[in-house]
Protein backbone atom coordinates (compact mmCIF):
# COMPACT_ATOMS: atom_id res chain seq x y z
CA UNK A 1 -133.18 2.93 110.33
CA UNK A 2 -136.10 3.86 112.58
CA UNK A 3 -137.97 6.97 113.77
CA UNK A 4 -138.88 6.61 117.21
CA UNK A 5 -141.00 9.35 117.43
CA UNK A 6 -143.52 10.95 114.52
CA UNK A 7 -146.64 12.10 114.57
CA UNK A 8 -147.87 10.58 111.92
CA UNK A 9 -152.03 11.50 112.04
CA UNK A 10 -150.18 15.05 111.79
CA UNK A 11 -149.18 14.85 108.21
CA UNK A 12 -151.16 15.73 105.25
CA UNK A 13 -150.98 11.89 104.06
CA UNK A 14 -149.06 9.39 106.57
CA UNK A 15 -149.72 6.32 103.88
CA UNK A 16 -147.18 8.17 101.64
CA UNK A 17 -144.65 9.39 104.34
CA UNK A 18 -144.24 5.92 105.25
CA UNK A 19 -143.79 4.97 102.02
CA UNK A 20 -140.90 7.94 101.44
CA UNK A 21 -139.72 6.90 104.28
CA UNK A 22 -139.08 3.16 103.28
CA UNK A 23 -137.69 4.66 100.68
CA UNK A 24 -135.09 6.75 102.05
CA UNK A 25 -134.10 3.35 104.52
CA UNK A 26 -136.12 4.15 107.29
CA UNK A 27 -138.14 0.81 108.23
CA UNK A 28 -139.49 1.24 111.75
CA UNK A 29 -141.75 4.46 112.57
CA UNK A 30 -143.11 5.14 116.39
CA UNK A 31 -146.20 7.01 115.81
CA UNK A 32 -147.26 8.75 118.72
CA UNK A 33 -151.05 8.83 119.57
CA UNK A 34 -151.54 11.91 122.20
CA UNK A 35 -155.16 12.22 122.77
CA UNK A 36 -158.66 9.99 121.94
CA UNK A 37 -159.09 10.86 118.35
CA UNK A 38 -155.39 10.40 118.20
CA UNK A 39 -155.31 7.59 118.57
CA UNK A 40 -158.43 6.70 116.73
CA UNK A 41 -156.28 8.02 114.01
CA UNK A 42 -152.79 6.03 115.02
CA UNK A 43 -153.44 2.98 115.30
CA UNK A 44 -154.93 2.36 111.90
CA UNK A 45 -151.93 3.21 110.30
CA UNK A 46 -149.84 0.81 112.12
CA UNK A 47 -152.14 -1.81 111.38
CA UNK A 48 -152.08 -1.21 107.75
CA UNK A 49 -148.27 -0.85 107.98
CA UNK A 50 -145.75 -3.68 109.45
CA UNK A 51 -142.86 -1.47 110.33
CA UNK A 52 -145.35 1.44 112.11
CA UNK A 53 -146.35 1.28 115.87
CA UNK A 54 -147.97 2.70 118.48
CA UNK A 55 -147.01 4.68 121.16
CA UNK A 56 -150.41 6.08 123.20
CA UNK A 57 -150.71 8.33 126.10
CA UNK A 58 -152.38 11.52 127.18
CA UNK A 59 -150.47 14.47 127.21
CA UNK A 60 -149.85 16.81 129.59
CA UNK A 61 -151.87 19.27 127.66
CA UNK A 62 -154.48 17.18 127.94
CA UNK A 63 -154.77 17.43 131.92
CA UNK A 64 -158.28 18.06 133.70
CA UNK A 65 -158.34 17.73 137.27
CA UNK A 66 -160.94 14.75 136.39
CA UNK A 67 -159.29 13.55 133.68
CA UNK A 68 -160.59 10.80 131.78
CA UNK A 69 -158.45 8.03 130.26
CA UNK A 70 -161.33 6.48 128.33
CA UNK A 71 -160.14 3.62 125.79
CA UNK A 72 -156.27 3.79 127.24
CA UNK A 73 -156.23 1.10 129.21
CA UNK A 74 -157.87 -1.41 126.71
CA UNK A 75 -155.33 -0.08 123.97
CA UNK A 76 -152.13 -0.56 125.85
CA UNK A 77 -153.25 -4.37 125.40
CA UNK A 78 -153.10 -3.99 121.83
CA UNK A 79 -150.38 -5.72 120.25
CA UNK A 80 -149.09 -2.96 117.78
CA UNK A 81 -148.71 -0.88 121.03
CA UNK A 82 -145.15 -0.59 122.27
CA UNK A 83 -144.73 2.32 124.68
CA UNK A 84 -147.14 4.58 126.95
CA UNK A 85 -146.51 8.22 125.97
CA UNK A 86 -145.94 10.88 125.55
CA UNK A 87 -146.96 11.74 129.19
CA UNK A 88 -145.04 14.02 131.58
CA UNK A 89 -145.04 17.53 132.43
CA UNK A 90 -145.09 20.87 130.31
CA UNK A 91 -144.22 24.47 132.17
CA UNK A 92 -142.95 26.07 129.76
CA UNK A 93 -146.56 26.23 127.36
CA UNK A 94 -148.60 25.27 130.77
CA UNK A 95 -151.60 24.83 129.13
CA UNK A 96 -152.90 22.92 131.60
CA UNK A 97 -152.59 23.18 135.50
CA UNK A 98 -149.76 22.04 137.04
CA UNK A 99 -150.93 19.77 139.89
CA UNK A 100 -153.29 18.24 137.33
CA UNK A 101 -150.58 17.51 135.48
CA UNK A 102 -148.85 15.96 137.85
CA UNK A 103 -151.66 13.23 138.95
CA UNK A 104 -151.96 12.46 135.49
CA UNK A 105 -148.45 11.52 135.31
CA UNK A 106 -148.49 9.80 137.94
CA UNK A 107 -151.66 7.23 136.95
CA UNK A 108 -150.58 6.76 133.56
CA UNK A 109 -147.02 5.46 135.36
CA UNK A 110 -149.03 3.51 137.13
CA UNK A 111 -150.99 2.12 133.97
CA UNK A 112 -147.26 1.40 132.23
CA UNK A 113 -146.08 -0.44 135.09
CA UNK A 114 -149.44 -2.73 134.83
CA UNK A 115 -148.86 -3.42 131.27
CA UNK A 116 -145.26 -3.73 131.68
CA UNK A 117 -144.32 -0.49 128.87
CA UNK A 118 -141.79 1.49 128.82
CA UNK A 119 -142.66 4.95 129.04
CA UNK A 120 -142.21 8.18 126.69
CA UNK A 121 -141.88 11.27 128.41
CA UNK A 122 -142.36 14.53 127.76
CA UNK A 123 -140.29 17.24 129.46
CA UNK A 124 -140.55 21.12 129.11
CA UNK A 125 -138.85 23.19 131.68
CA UNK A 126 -139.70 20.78 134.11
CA UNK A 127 -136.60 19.02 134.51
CA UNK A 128 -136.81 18.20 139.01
CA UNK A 129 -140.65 17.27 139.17
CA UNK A 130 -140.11 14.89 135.71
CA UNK A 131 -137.13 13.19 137.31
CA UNK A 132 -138.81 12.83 141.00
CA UNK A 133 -141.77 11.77 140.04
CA UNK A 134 -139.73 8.95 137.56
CA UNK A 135 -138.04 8.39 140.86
CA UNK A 136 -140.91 7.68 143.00
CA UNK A 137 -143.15 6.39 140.95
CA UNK A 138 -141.35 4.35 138.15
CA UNK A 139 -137.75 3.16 139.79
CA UNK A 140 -136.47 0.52 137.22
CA UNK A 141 -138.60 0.80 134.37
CA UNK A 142 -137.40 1.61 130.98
CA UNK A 143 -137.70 5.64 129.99
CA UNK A 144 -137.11 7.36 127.04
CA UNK A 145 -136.20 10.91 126.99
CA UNK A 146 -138.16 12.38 123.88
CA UNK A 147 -137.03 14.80 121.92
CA UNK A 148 -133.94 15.85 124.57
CA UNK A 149 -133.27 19.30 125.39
CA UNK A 150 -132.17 19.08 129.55
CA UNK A 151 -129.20 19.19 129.28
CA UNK A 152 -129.15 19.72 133.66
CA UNK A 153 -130.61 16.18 133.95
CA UNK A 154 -128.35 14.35 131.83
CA UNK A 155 -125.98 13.00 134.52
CA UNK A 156 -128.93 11.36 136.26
CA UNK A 157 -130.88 9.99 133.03
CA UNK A 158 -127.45 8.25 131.86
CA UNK A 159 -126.68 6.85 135.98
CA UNK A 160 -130.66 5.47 135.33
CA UNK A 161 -130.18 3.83 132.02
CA UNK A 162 -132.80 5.70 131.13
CA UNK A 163 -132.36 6.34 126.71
CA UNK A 164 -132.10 9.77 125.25
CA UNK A 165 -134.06 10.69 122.09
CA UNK A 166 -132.69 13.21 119.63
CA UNK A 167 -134.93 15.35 117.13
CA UNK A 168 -134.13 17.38 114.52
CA UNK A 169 -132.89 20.48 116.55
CA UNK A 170 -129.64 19.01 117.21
CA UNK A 171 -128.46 20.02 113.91
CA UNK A 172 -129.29 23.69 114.51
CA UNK A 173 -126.56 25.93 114.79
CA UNK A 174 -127.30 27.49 117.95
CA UNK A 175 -127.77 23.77 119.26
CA UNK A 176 -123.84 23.56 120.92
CA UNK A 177 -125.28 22.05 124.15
CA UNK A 178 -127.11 20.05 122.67
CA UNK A 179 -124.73 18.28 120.72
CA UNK A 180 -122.31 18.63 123.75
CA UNK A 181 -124.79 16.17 125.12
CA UNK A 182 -125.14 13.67 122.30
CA UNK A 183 -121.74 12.61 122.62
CA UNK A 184 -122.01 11.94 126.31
CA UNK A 185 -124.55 10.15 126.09
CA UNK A 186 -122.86 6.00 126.11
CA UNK A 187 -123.38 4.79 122.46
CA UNK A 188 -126.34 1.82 124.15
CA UNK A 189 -128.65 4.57 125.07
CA UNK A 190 -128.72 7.01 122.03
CA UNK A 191 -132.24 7.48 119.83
CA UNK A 192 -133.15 9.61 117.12
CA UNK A 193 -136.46 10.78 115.94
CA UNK A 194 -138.18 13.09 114.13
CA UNK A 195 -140.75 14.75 116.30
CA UNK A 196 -142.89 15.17 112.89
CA UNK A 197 -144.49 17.54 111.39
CA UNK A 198 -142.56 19.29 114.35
CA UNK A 199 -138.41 20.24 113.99
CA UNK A 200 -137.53 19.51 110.15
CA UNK A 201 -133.24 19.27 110.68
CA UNK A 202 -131.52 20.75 108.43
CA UNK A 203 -130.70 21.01 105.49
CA UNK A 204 -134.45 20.69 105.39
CA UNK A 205 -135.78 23.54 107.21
CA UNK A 206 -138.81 25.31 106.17
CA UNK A 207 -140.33 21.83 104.80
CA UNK A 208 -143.22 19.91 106.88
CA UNK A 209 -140.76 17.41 108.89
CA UNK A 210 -141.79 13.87 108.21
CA UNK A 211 -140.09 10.51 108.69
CA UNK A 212 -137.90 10.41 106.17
CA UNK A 213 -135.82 13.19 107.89
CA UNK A 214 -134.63 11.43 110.16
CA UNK A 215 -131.89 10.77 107.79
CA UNK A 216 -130.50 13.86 108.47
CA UNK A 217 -130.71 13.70 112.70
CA UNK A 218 -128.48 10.52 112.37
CA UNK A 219 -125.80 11.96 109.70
CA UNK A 220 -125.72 14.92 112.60
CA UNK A 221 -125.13 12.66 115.47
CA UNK A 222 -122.87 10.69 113.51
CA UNK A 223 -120.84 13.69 112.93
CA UNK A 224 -120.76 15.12 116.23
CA UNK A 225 -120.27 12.17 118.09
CA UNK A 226 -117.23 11.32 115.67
CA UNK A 227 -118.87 7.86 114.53
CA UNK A 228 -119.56 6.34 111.36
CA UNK A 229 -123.37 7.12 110.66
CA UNK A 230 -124.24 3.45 109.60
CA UNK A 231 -122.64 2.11 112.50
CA UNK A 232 -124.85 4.71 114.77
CA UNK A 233 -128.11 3.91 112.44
CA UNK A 234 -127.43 0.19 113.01
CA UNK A 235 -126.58 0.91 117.07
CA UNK A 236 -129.69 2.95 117.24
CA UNK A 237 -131.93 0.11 115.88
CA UNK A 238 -130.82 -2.07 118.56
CA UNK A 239 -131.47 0.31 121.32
CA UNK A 240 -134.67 0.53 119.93
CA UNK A 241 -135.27 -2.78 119.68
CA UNK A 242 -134.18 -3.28 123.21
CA UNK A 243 -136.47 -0.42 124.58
CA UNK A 244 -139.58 -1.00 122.82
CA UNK A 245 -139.51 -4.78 122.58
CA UNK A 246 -139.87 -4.32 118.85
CA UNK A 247 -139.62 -7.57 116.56
């Protein structure tokens, strides 16, 4: 199995949530580096672990209208990074301006396309500026829909090809749209993650959300999409595979 999405420099001790999580079957871990020291903290861990890699970005929190992307560029190079991101646009916290936002989404595009990475994106009531900006400015490269919630741009993610990532909040019970949109989504573009510490499923709410978890995402998608959940683990670590260009 395989997280495609923790924040592992979030937990309390990442050596040992890896560890749990080999434990529990869970072999491959995306850790998600979203600022400098981020990633100062990131990619350490995936070179001290084989099955943990790095995705790098700067948020959209992180937008300045002189925004600096300091050590990105070289890091992208590194070989234990798989995936710029998360980048994309945030309105619903808008912690940073909008239009800043925006050219920062649009240079680290740019900076993916150069190193040939696919791109994690991050999407908060945004949903028309994310997609035409991915149209503009990133036609044909690979996308991956983290931690899915719009449900409005489904349609034209699954025309694109581009995958769809599913956290922990599909198993929530006010989530019906949610999983309405797991099973549309074709079988050869479904992921799961955990979004850690963020989004524990359940039956683990109320704990610190960590690898492991994920577990419990993929027996939820299994259910709802009326599938058998190894055959969905085992589908989901090929699309992964294919998306990431993991070994």
């Amino acid at each position: 199995m395989i997280d495609t999405h923790a924040h592992l420099d979030a937990l309390d001790d990442p050596d040992e949530a890896v560890e749990r999580a080999r434990t529990a079957g869970v072999t491959r871990i995306l850790s998600i580096g979203t600022d400098p020291d981020s990633w100062a903290r990131t990619l350490p861990l995936a070179e001290a672990h084989d099955g943990v890699f790095v995705v790098a970005g700067l948020h959209p929190h992180e937008a300045t209208p002189n925004f600096d992307l300091g050590t990105l560029p070289r890091l992208l190079l590194h070989p234990k990074v798989v995936a710029l991101g998360e980048i994309g646009l945030d309105y619903y916290r808008d912690y940073a301006p909008r239009d800043a936002q925006a050219k920062l989404f649009v240079y680290q595009l740019g900076l993916a396309r150069e190193a040939q990475l696919p791109v994690v994106i991050h999407n908060r009531a945004a949903d028309e500026d994310t997609t035409s900006i991915l149209r503009q400015w990133f036609d044909g490269g690979t996308v991956i829909l983290h931690c899915f919630s719009s449900v409005a741009l489904l349609d034209e993610a699954v025309e694109r090809g581009w995958y769809v990532s599913f956290a922990g909040n599909v198993t929530y019970k006010n989530a019906d749209d949610l999983r309405a949109a797991a099973r549309a989504v074709p079988i050869e573009l479904v992921l799961a993650e955990t979004d850690c510490p963020y989004l524990s499923p359940r039956p683990v709410r109320g704990k610190t959300n960590e690898p492991a978890f994920v577990v419990h995402t993929l027996a939820a998608l299994a259910e709802t999409r009326g599938e058998d959940v190894q055959a969905l683990a085992a589908q989901i670590d090929a699309n992964a595979t294919a998306a990431f260009g993991l070994p």
